[in-house]
Protein backbone atom coordinates (compact mmCIF):
# COMPACT_ATOMS: atom_id res chain seq x y z
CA UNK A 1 -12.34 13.09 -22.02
CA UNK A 2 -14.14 13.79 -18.33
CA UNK A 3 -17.39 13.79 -17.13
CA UNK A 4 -18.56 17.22 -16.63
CA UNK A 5 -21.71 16.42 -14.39
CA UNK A 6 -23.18 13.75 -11.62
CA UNK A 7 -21.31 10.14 -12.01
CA UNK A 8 -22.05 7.19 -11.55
CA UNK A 9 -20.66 5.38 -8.55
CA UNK A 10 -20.44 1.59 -7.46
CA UNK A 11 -21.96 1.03 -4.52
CA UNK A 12 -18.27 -0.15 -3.17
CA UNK A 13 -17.20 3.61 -3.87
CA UNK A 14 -20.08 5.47 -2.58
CA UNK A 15 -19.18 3.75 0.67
CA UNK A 16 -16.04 4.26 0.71
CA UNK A 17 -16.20 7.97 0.07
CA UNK A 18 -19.25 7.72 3.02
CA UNK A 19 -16.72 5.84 5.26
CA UNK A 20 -13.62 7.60 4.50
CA UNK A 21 -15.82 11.27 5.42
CA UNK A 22 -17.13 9.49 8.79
CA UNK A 23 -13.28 8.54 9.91
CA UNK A 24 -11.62 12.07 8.88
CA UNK A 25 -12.68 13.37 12.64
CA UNK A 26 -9.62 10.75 13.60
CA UNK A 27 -7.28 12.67 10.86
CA UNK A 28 -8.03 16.06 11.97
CA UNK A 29 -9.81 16.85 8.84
CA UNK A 30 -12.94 17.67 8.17
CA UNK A 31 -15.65 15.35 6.34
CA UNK A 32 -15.94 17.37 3.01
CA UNK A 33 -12.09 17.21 2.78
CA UNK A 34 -12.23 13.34 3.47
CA UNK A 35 -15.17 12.96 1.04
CA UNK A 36 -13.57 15.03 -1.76
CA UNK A 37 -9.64 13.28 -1.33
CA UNK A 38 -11.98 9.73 -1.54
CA UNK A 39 -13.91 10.42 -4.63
CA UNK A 40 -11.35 11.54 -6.33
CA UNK A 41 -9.04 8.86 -5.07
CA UNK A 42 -11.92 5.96 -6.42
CA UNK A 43 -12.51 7.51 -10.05
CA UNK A 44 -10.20 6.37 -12.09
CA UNK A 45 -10.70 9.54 -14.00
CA UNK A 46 -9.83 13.54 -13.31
CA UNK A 47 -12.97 15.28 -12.35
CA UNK A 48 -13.51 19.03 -12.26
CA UNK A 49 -15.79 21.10 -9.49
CA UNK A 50 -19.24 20.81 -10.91
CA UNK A 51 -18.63 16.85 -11.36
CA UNK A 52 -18.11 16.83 -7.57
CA UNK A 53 -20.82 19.26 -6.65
CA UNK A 54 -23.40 17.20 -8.14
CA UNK A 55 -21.68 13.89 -7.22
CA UNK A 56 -21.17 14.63 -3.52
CA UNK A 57 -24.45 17.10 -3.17
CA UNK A 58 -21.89 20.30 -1.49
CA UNK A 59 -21.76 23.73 -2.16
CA UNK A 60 -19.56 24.99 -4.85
CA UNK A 61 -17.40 27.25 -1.66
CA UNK A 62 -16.89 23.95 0.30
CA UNK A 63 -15.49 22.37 -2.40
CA UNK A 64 -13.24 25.13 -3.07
CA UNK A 65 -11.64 25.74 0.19
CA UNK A 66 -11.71 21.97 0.71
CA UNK A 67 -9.99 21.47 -2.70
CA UNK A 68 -7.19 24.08 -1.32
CA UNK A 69 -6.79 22.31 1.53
CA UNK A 70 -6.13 18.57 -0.52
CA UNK A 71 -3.43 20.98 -2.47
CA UNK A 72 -1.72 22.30 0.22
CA UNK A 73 -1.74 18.76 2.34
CA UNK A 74 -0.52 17.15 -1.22
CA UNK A 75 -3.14 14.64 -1.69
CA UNK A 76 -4.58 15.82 -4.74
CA UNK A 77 -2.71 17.30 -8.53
CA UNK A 78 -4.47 20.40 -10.15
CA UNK A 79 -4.50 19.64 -13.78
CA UNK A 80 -5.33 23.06 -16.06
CA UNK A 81 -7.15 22.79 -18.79
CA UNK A 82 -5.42 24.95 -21.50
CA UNK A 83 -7.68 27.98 -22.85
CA UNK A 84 -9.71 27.52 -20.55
CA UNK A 85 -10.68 28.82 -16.35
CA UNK A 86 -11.93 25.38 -15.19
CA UNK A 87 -9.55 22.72 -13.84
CA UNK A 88 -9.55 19.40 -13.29
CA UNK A 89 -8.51 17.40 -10.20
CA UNK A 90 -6.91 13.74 -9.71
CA UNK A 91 -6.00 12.55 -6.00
CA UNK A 92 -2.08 11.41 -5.32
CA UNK A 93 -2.75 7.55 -5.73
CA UNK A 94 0.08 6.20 -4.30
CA UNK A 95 -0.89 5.11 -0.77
CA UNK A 96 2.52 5.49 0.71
CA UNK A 97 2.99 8.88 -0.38
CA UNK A 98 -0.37 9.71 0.85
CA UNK A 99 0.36 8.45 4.46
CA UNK A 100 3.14 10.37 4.49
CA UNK A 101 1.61 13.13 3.56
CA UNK A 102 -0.48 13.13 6.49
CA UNK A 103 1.88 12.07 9.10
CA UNK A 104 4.26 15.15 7.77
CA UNK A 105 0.78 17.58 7.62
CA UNK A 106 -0.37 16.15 11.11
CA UNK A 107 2.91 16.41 12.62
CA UNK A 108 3.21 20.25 11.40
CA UNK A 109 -0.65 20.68 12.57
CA UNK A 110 0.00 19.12 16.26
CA UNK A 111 3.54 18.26 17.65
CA UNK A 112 5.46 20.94 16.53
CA UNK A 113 3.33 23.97 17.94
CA UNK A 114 3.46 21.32 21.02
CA UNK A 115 7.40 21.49 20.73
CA UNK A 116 7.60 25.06 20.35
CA UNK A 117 5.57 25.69 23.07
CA UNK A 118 7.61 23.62 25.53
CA UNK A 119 11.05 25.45 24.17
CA UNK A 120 9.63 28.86 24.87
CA UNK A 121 8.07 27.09 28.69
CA UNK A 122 11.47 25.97 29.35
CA UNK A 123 13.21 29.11 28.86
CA UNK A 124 10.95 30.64 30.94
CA UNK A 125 12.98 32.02 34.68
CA UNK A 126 9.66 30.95 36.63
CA UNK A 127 9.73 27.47 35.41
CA UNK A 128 13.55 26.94 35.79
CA UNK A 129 13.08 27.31 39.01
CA UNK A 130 10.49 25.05 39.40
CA UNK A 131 11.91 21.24 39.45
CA UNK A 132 8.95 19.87 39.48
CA UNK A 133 7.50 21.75 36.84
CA UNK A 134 10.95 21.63 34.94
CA UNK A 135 10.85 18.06 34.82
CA UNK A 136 7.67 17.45 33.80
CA UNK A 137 8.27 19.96 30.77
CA UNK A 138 11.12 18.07 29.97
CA UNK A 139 10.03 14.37 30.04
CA UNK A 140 7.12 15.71 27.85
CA UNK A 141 10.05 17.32 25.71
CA UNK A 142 12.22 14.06 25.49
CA UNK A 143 8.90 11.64 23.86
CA UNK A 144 8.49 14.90 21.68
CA UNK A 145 12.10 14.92 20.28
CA UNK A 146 11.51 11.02 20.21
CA UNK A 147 8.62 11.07 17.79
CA UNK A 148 10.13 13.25 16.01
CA UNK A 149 12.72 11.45 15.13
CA UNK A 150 10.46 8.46 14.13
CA UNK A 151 9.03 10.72 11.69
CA UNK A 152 12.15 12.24 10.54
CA UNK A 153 13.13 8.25 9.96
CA UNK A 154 9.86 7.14 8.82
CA UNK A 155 9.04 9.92 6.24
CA UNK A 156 11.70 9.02 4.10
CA UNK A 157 11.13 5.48 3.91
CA UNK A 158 7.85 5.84 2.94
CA UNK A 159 8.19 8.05 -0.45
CA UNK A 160 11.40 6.23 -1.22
CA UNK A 161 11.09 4.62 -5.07
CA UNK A 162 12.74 1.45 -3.29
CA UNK A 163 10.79 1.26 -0.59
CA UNK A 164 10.46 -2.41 -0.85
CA UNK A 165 13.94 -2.72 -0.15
CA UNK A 166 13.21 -0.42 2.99
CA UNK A 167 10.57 -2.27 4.42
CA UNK A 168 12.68 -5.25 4.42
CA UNK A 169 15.49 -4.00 6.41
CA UNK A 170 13.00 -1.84 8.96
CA UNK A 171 11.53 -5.60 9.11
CA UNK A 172 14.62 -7.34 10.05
CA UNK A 173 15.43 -4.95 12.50
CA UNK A 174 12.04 -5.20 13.97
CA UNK A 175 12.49 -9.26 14.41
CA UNK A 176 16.03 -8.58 15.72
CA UNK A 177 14.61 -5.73 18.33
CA UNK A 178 11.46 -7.61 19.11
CA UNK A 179 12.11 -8.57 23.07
CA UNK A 180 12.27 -12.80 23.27
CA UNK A 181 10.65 -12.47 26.85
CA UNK A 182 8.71 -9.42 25.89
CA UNK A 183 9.36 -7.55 28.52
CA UNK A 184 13.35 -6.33 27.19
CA UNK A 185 15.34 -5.46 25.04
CA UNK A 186 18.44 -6.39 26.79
CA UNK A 187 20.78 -8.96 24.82
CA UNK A 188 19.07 -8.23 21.72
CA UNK A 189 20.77 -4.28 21.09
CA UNK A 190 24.01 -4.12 19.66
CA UNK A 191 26.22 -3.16 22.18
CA UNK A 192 26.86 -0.03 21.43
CA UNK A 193 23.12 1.31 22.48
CA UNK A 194 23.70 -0.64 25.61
C-alpha cells in the first residue's frame, strides 16, 4: 500500500526536492520544510515519517515540527491510518491552491504585523504631530492597504474551481489596462476611475 522505508527517487526528483530546499530562504521557510512539502509533492504515493527520515537523511524531531508547519500552512493532508499511531502524509497537489496558500501564510507572516504596527504608530499623539513623520507612516500605509487588496482579489481567483474562466477575464483586463505608450494609463480606464 506505502513504502515504509528509504525510496527510490529519479534523479529529476532528488533535484527538485534539492532545489526546492535551496529556494525556501526566498519563501520564508526553512529548507527541511521546503524539502519535506517537495518530496511529498513528487511521490505519487502517501509516505509516513520513517519513509522520509531515511529518504531525506533528517532527524525524526525536524520532520515533526516541519510536518506541523506543512499542516498549519495547508500544503500537506494528514491521512490516519485506522488502528493504528502512525500516519501517513500526501502534499496539496494542486499548484494554484498551493500558491495561494503561501501568499495568504506570507501575507499573515509579514504585511499584516507591518499593518498593525503602522495603525497603532499612527494613533500615536507624538507622531500626529509630526507631518513629516505622519506622512511617511501613511504613504507606507496606503501601498499596504493596496496589496492588500490585491490579495484579497487574487486569493480567490486562485482556489476558484473555474479558475480558467478567471484567468481569462483578469487577462482581458490586463490587455485593456496595459498603457499603449507605456508610460499611462490615461484613455485606457473607464471613466469612472478617472
Amino acid at each position: 500500500m506505502y513504502p515504509e522505508k528509504s525510496i527510490s527517487l529519479t534523479p529529476a526528483q532528488r533535484q527538485l526536492i534539492d532545489v526546492w530546499g535551496k529556494l525556501a530562504y526566498s519563501w520564508g521557510v526553512g529548507p527541511t520544510m521546503a524539502q519535506i512539502f517537495a518530496l511529498l509533492y513528487v511521490y505519487p504515493e502517501p509516505l509516513d515519517t520513517d519513509t522520509m527520515i531515511e529518504t531525506l537523511g533528517i532527524s525524526r524531531g525536524n520532520v515533526s515540527i516541519n510536518l506541523r508547519k506543512l499542516l498549519e500552512w495547508g500544503l500537506i493532508h494528514k491521512i490516519d491510518i485506522p488502528s493504528s499511531r502512525r500516519s501517513l502524509y500526501t502534499a496539496e497537489k494542486d499548484v494554484w491552491i498551493i500558491a495561494a496558500n503561501i501568499v495568504r501564510k506570507r501575507f499573515e507572516r509579514e504585511i499584516a504585523p507591518i499593518n498593525e504596527l503602522l495603525n497603532d504608530l499612527l494613533q500615536r499623539e507624538d507622531v500626529r504631530k509630526d507631518p513629516h513623520t505622519l506622512n511617511s507612516l501613511q504613504q507606507i500605509q496606503e501601498v499596504l492597504s493596496a496589496v492588500n487588496l490585491v490579495t484579497q482579489l487574487a486569493l480567490p481567483v486562485m482556489v476558484t474551481a473555474d479558475r480558467e474562466h478567471m484567468i481569462k477575464i483578469l487577462e482581458y483586463w490586463r490587455r485593456r489596462l496595459a498603457p499603449s505608450d507605456g508610460n499611462s494609463l490615461s484613455g485606457l480606464l473607464p471613466s469612472d476611475f478617472e
